[in-house]
PDB file of N, CA and C in Angstrom:
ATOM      1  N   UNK A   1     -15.345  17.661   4.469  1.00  0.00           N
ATOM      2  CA  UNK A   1     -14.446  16.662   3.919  1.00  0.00           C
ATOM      3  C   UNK A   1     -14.397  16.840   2.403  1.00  0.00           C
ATOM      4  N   UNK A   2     -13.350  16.711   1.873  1.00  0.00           N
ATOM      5  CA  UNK A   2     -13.079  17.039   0.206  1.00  0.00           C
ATOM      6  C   UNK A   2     -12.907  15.748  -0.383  1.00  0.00           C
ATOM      7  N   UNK A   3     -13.526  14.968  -1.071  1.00  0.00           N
ATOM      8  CA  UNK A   3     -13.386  13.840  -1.755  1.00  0.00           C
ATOM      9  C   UNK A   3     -11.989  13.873  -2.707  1.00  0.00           C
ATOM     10  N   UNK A   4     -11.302  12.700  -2.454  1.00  0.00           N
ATOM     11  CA  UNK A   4      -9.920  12.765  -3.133  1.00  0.00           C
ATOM     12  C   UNK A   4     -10.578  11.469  -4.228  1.00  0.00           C
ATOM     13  N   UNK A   5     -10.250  11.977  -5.275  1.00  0.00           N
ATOM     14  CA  UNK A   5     -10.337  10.678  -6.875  1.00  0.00           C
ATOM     15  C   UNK A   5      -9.042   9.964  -6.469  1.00  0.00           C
ATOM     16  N   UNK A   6      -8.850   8.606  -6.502  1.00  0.00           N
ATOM     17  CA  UNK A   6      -8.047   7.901  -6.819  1.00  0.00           C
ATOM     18  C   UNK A   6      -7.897   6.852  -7.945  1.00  0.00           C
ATOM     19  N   UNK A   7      -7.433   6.319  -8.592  1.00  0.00           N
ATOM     20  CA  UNK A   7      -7.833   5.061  -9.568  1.00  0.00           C
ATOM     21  C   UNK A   7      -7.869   4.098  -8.766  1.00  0.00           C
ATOM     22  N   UNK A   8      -8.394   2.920  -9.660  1.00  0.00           N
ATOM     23  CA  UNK A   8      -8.658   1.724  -8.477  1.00  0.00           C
ATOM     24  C   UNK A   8      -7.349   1.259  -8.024  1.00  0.00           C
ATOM     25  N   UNK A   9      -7.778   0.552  -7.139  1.00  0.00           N
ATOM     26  CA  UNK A   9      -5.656  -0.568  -7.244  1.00  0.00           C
ATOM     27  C   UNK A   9      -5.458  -1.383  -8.070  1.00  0.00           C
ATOM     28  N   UNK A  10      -6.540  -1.736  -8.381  1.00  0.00           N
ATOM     29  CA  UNK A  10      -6.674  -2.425  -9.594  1.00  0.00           C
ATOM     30  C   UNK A  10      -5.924  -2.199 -10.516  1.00  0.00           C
ATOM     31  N   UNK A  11      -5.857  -0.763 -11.105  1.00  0.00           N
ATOM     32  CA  UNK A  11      -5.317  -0.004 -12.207  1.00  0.00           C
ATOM     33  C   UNK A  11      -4.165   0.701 -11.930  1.00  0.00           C
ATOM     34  N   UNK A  12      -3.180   0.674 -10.647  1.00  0.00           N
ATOM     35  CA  UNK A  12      -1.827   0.409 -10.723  1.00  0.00           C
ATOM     36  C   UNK A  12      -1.241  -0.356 -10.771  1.00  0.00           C
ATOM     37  N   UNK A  13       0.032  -0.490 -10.885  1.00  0.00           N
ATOM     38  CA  UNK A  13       1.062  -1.293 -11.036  1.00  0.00           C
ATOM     39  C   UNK A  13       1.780  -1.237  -9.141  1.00  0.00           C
ATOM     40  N   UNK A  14       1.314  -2.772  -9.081  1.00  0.00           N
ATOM     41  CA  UNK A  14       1.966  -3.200  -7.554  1.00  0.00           C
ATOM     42  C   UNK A  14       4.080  -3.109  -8.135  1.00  0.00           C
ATOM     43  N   UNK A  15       4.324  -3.652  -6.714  1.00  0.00           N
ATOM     44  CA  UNK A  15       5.864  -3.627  -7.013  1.00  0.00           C
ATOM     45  C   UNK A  15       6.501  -4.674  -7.521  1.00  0.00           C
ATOM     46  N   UNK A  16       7.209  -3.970  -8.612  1.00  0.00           N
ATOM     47  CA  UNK A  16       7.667  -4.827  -9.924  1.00  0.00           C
ATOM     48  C   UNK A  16       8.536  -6.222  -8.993  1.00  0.00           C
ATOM     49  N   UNK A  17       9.035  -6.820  -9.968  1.00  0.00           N
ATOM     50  CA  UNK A  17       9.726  -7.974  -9.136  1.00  0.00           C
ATOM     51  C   UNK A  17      11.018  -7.556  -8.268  1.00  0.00           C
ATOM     52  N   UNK A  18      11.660  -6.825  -9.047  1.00  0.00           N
ATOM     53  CA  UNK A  18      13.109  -6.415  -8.110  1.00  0.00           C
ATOM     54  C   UNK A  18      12.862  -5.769  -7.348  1.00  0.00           C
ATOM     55  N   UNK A  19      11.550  -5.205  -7.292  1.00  0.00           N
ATOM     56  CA  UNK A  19      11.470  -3.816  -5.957  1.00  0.00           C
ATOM     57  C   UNK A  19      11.506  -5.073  -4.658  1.00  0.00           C
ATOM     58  N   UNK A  20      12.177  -3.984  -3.979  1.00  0.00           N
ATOM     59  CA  UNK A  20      12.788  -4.588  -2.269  1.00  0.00           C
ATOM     60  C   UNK A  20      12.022  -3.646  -1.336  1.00  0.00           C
ATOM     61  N   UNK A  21      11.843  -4.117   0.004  1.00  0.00           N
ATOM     62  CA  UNK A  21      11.119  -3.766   1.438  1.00  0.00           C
ATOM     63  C   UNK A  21      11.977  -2.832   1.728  1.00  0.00           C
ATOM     64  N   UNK A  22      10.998  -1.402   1.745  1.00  0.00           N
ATOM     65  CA  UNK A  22      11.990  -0.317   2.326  1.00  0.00           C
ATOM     66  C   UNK A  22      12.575  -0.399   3.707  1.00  0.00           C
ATOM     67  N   UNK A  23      11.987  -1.217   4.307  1.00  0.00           N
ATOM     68  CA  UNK A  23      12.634  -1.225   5.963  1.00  0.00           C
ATOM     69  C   UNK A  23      13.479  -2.477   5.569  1.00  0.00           C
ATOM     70  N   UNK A  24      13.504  -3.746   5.218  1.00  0.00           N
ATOM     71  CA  UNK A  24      14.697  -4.650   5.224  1.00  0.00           C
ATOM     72  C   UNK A  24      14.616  -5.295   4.273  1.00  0.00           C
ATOM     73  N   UNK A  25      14.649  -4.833   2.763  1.00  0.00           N
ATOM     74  CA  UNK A  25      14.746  -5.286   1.680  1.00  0.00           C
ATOM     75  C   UNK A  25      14.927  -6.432   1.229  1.00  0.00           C
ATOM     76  N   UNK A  26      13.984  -6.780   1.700  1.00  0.00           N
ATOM     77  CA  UNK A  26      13.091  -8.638   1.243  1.00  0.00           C
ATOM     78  C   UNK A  26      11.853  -8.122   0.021  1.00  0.00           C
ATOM     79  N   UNK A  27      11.830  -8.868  -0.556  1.00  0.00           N
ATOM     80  CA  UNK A  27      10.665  -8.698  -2.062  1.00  0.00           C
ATOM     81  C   UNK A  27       9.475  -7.937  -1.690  1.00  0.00           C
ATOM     82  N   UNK A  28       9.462  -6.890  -2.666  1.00  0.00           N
ATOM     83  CA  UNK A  28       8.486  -5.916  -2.170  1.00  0.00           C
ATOM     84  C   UNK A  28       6.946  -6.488  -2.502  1.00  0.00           C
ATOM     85  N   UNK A  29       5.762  -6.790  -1.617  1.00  0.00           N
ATOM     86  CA  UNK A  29       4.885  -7.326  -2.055  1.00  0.00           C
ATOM     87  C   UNK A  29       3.654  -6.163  -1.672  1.00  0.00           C
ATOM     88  N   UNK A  30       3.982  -4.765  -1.123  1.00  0.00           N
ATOM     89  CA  UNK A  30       2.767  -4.064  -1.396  1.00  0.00           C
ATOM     90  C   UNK A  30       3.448  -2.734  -1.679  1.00  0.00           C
ATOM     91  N   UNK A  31       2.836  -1.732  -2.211  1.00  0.00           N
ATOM     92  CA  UNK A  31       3.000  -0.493  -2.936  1.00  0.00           C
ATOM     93  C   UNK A  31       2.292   0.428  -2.155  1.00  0.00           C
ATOM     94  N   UNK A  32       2.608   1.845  -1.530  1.00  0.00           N
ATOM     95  CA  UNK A  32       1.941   2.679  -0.668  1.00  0.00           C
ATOM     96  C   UNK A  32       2.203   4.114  -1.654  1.00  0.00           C
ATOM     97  N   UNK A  33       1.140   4.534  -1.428  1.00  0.00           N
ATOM     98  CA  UNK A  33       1.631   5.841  -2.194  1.00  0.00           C
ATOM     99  C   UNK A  33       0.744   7.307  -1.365  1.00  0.00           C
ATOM    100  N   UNK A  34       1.597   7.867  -1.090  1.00  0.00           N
ATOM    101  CA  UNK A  34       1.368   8.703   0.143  1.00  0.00           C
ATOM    102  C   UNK A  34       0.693  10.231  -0.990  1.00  0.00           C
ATOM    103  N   UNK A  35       0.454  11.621   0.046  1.00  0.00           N
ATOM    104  CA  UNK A  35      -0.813  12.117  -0.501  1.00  0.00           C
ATOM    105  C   UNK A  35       0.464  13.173  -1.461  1.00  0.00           C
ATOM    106  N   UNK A  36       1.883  13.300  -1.144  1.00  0.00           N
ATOM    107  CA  UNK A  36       2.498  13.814  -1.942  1.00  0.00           C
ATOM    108  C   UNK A  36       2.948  13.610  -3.110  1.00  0.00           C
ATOM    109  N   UNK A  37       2.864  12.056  -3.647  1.00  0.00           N
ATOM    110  CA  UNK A  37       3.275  11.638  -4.197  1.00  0.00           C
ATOM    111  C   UNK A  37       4.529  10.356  -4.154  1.00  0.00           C
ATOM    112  N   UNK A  38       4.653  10.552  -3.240  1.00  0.00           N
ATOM    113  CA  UNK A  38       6.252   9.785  -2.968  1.00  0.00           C
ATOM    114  C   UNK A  38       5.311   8.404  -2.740  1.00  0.00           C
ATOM    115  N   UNK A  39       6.059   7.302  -3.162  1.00  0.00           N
ATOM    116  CA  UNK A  39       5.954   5.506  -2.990  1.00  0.00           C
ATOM    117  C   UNK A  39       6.397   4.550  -2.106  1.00  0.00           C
ATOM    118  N   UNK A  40       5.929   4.242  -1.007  1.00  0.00           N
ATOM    119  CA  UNK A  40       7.031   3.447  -0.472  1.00  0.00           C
ATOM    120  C   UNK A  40       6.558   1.846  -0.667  1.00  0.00           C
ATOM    121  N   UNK A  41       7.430   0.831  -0.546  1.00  0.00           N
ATOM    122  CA  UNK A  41       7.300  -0.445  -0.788  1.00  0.00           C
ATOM    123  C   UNK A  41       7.749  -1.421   0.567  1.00  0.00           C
ATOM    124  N   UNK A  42       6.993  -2.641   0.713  1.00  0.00           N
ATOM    125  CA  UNK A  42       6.829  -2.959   1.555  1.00  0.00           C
ATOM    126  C   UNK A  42       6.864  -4.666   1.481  1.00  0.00           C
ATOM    127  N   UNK A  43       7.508  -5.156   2.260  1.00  0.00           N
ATOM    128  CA  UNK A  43       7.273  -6.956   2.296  1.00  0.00           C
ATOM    129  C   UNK A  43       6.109  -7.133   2.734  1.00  0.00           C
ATOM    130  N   UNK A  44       5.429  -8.375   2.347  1.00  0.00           N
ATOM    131  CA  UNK A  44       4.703  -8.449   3.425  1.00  0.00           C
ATOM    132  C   UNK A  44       4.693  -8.770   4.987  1.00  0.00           C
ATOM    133  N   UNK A  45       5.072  -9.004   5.578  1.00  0.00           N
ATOM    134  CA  UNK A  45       5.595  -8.830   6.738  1.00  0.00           C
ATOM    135  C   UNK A  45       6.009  -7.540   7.175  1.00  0.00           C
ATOM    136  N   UNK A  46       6.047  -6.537   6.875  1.00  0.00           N
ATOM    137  CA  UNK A  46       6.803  -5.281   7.332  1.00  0.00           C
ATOM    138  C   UNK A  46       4.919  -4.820   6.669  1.00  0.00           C
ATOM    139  N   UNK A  47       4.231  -5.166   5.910  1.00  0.00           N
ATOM    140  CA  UNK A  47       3.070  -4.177   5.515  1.00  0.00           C
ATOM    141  C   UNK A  47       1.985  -4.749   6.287  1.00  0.00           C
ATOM    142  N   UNK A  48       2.068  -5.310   6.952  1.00  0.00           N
ATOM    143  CA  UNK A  48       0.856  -5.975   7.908  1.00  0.00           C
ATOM    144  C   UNK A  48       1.331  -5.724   9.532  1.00  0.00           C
ATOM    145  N   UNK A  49       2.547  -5.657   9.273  1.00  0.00           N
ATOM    146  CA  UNK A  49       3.134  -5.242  11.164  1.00  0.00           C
ATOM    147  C   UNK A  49       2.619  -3.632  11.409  1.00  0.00           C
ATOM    148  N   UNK A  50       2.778  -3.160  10.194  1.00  0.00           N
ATOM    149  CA  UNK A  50       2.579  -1.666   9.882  1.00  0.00           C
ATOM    150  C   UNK A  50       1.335  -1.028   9.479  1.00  0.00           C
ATOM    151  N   UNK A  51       0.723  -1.980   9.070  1.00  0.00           N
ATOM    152  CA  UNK A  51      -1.293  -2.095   8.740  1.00  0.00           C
ATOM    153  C   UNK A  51      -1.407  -0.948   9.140  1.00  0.00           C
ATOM    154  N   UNK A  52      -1.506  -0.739  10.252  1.00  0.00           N
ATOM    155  CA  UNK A  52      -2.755   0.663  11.138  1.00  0.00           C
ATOM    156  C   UNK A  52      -1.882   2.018  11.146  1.00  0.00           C
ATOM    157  N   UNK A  53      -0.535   1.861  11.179  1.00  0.00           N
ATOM    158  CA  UNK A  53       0.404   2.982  10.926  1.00  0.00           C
ATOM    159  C   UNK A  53      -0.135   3.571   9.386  1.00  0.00           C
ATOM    160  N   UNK A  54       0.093   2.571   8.519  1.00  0.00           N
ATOM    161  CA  UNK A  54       0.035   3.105   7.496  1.00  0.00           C
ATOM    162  C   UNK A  54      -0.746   3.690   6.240  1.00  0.00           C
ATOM    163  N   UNK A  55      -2.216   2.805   6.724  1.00  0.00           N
ATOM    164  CA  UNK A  55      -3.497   3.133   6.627  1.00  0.00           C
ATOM    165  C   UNK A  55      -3.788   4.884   6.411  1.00  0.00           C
ATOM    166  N   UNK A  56      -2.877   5.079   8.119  1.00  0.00           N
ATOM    167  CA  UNK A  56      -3.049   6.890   8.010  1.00  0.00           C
ATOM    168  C   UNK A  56      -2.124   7.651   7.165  1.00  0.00           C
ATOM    169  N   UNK A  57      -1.334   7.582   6.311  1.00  0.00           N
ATOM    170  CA  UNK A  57      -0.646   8.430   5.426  1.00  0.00           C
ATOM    171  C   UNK A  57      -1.129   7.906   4.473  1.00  0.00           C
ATOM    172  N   UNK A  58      -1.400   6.672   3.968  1.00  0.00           N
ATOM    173  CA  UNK A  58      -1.418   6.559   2.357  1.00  0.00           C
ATOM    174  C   UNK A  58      -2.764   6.505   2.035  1.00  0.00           C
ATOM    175  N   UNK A  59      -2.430   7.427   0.526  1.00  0.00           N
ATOM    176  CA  UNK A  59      -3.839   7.667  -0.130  1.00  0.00           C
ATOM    177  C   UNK A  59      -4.330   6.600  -1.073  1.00  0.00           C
ATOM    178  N   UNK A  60      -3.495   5.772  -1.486  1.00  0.00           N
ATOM    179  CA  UNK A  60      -3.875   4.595  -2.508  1.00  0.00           C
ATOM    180  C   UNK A  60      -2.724   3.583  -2.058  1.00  0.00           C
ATOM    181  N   UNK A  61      -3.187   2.523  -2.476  1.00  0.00           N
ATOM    182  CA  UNK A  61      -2.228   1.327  -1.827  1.00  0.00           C
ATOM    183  C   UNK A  61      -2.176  -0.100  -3.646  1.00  0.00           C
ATOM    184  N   UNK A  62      -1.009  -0.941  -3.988  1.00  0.00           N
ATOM    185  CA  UNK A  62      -1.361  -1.732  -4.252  1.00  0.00           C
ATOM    186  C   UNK A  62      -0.528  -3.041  -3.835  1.00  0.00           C
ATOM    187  N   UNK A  63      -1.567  -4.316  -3.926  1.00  0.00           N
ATOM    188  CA  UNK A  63      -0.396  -5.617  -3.783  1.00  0.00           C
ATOM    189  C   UNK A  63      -0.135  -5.942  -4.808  1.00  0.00           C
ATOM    190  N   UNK A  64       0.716  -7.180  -4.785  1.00  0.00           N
ATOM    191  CA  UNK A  64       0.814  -8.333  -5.574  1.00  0.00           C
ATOM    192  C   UNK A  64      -0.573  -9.381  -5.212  1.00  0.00           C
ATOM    193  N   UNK A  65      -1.039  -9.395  -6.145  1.00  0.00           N
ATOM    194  CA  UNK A  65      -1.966 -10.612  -6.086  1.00  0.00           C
ATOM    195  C   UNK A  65      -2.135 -11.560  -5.281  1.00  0.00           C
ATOM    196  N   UNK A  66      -1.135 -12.153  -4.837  1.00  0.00           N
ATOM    197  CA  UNK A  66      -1.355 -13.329  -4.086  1.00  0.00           C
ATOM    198  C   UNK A  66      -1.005 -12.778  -2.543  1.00  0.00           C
ATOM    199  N   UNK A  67      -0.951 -11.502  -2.248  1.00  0.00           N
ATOM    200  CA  UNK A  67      -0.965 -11.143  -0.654  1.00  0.00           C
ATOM    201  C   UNK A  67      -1.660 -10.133  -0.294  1.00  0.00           C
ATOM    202  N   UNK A  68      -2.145 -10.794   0.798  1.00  0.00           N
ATOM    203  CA  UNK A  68      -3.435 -10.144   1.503  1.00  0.00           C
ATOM    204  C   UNK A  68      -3.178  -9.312   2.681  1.00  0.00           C
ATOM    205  N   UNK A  69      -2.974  -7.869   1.839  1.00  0.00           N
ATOM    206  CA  UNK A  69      -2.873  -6.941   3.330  1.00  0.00           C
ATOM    207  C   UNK A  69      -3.766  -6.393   3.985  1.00  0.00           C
ATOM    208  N   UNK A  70      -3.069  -6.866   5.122  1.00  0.00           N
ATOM    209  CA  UNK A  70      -4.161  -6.674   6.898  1.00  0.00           C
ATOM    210  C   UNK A  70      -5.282  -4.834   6.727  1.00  0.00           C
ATOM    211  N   UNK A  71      -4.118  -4.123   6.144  1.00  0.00           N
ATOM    212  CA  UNK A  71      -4.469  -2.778   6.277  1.00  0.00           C
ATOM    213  C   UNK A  71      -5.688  -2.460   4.614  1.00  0.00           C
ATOM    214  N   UNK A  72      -5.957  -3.444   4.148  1.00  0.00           N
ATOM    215  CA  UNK A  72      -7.027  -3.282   2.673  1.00  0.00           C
ATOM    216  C   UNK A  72      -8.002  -2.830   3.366  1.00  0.00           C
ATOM    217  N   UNK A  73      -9.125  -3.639   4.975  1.00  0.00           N
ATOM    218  CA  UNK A  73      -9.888  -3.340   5.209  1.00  0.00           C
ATOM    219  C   UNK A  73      -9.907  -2.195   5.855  1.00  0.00           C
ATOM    220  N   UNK A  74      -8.791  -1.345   6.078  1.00  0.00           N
ATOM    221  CA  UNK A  74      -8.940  -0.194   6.880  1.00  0.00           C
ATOM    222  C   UNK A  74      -8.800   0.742   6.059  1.00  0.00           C
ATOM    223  N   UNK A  75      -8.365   0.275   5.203  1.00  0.00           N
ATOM    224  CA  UNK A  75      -8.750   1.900   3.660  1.00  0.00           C
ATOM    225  C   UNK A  75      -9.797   1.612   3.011  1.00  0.00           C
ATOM    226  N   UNK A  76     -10.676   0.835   2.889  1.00  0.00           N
ATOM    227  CA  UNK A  76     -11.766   0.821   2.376  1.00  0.00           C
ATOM    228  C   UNK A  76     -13.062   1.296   3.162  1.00  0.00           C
ATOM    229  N   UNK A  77     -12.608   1.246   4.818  1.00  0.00           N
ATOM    230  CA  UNK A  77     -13.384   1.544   5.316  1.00  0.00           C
ATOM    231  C   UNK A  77     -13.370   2.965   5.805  1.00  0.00           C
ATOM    232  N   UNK A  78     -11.789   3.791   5.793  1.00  0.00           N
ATOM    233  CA  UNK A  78     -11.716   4.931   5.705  1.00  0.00           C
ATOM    234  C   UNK A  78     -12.087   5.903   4.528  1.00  0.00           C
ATOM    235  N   UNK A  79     -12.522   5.405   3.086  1.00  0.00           N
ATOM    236  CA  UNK A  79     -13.307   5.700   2.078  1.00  0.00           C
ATOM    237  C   UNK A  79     -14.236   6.565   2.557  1.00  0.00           C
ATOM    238  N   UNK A  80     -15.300   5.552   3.290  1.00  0.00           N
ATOM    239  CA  UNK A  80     -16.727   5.454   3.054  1.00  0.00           C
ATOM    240  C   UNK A  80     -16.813   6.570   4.232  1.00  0.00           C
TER     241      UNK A  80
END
């Protein structure tokens, strides 16, 4: 296994206010960022239906503060 560096989530920038839900563009409240680079954004509702899907492509993830995605504990535990 090759250890990938990421910064914390802490130390990105979640999705700004106008960013919209790539599947049905309602207010984007989490940030995915896959191992190529590319971003996708997510409501909450569309990022918690999608938790375990998405867990497996993305290499760093961030929210908005005040929402709690289902899929945090499954990348933290895919870390370790």
């Amino acid at each position: 296994m090759t250890p990938t560096l990421t910064p914390s989530a802490g130390s990105l920038a979640g999705p700004a206010a106008d960013e919209r839900c790539d599947r049905c563009n309602a207010a984007g409240k989490l940030r995915l960022t896959l191992a190529g680079g590319s971003e996708l954004v997510f409501c909450g509702h569309h990022a918690n239906r999608y938790a375990e899907d998405l867990v497996k492509i993305a290499v760093q993830y961030t929210a908005e503060p005040e929402f709690t995605w289902r899929g945090a504990d499954m990348m933290s535990n895919s870390s370790n």
